[in-house]
Protein backbone atom coordinates (compact mmCIF):
# COMPACT_ATOMS: atom_id res chain seq x y z
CA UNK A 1 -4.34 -27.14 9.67
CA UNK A 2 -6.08 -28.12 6.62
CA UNK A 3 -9.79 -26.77 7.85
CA UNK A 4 -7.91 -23.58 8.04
CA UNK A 5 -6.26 -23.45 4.47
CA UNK A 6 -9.60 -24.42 3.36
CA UNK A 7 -11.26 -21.83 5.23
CA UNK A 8 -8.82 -19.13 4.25
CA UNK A 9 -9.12 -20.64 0.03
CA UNK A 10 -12.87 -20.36 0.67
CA UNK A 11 -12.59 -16.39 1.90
CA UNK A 12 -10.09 -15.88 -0.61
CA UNK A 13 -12.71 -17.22 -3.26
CA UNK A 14 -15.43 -15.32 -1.90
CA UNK A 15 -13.36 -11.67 -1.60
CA UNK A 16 -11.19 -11.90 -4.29
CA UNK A 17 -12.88 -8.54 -5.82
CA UNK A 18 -12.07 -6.96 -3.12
CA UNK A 19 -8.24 -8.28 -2.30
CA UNK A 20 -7.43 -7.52 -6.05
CA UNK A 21 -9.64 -4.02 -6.15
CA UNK A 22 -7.89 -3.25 -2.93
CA UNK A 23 -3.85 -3.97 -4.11
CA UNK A 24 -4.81 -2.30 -7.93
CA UNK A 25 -5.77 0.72 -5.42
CA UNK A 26 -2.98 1.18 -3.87
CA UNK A 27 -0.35 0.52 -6.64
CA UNK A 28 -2.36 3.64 -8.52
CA UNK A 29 -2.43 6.11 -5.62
CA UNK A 30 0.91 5.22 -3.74
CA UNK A 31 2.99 6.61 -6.18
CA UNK A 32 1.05 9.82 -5.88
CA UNK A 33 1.12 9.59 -2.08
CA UNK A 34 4.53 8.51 -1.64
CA UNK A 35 5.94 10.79 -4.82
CA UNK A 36 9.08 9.07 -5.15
CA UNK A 37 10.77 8.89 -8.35
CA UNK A 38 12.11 5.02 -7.91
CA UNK A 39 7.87 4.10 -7.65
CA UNK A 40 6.78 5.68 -10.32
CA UNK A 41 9.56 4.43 -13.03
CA UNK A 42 7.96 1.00 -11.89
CA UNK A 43 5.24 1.61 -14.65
CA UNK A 44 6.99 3.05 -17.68
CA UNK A 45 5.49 6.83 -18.65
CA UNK A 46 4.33 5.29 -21.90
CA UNK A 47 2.45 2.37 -20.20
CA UNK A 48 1.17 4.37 -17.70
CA UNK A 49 -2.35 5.29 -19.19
CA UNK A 50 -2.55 2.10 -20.00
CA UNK A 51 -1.92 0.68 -16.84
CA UNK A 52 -4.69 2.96 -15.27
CA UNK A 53 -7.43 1.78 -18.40
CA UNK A 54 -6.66 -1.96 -17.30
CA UNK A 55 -6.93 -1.29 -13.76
CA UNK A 56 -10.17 0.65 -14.28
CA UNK A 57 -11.35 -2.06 -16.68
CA UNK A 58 -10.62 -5.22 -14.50
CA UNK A 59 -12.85 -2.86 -11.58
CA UNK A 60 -15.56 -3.02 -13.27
CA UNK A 61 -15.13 -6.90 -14.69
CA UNK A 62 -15.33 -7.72 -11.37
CA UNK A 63 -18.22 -7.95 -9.20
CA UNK A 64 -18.45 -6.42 -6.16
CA UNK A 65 -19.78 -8.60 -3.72
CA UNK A 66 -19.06 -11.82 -2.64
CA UNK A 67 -18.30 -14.69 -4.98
CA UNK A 68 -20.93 -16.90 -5.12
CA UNK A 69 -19.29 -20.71 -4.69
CA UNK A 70 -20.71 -23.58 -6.53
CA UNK A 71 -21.92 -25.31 -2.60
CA UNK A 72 -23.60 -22.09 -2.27
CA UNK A 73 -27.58 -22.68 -2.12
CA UNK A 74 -28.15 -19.79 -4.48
CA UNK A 75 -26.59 -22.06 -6.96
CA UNK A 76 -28.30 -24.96 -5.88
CA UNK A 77 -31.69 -23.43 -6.41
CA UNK A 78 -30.87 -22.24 -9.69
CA UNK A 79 -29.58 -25.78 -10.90
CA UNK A 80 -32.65 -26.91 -9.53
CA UNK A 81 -35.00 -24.58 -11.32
CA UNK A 82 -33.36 -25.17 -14.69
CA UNK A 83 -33.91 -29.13 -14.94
């Protein structure tokens, strides 16, 4: 059991990017799809530009690969070159 939460904290670490580009996704273009009144008062009308600059903004903060993890031998070469 605990190989597999580490496993799944390791993926989680690694795709993060995509998990959270994935959910802001969908909480921007259900509303649209679903066009029901009760999902869009989630986001006030007021808030709702700024909702959509933040979720734009936190796109392209985040990378779009992988994370690289500190084990990883990218990092490992790197910490090697610099001493």
């Amino acid at each position: 059991m605990r190989a597999f939460i580490a496993k799944s904290a390791k993926a989680l670490a690694r795709w993060r990017t995509w998990v959270v580009n994935s959910l802001l996704a969908l909480a921007v273009v259900a509303p649209e799809i679903i066009n029901s009144p009760e999902i869009l008062a989630v986001v006030p009308r007021e808030w709702q530009r700024w909702f959509l600059v933040g979720v734009f903004l936190l796109n392209i903060w985040m990378r779009p690969r992988p994370a690289v993890l500190p084990s990883d031998p990218e990092v490992q070469a790197k910490k090697a070159g610099a001493k």
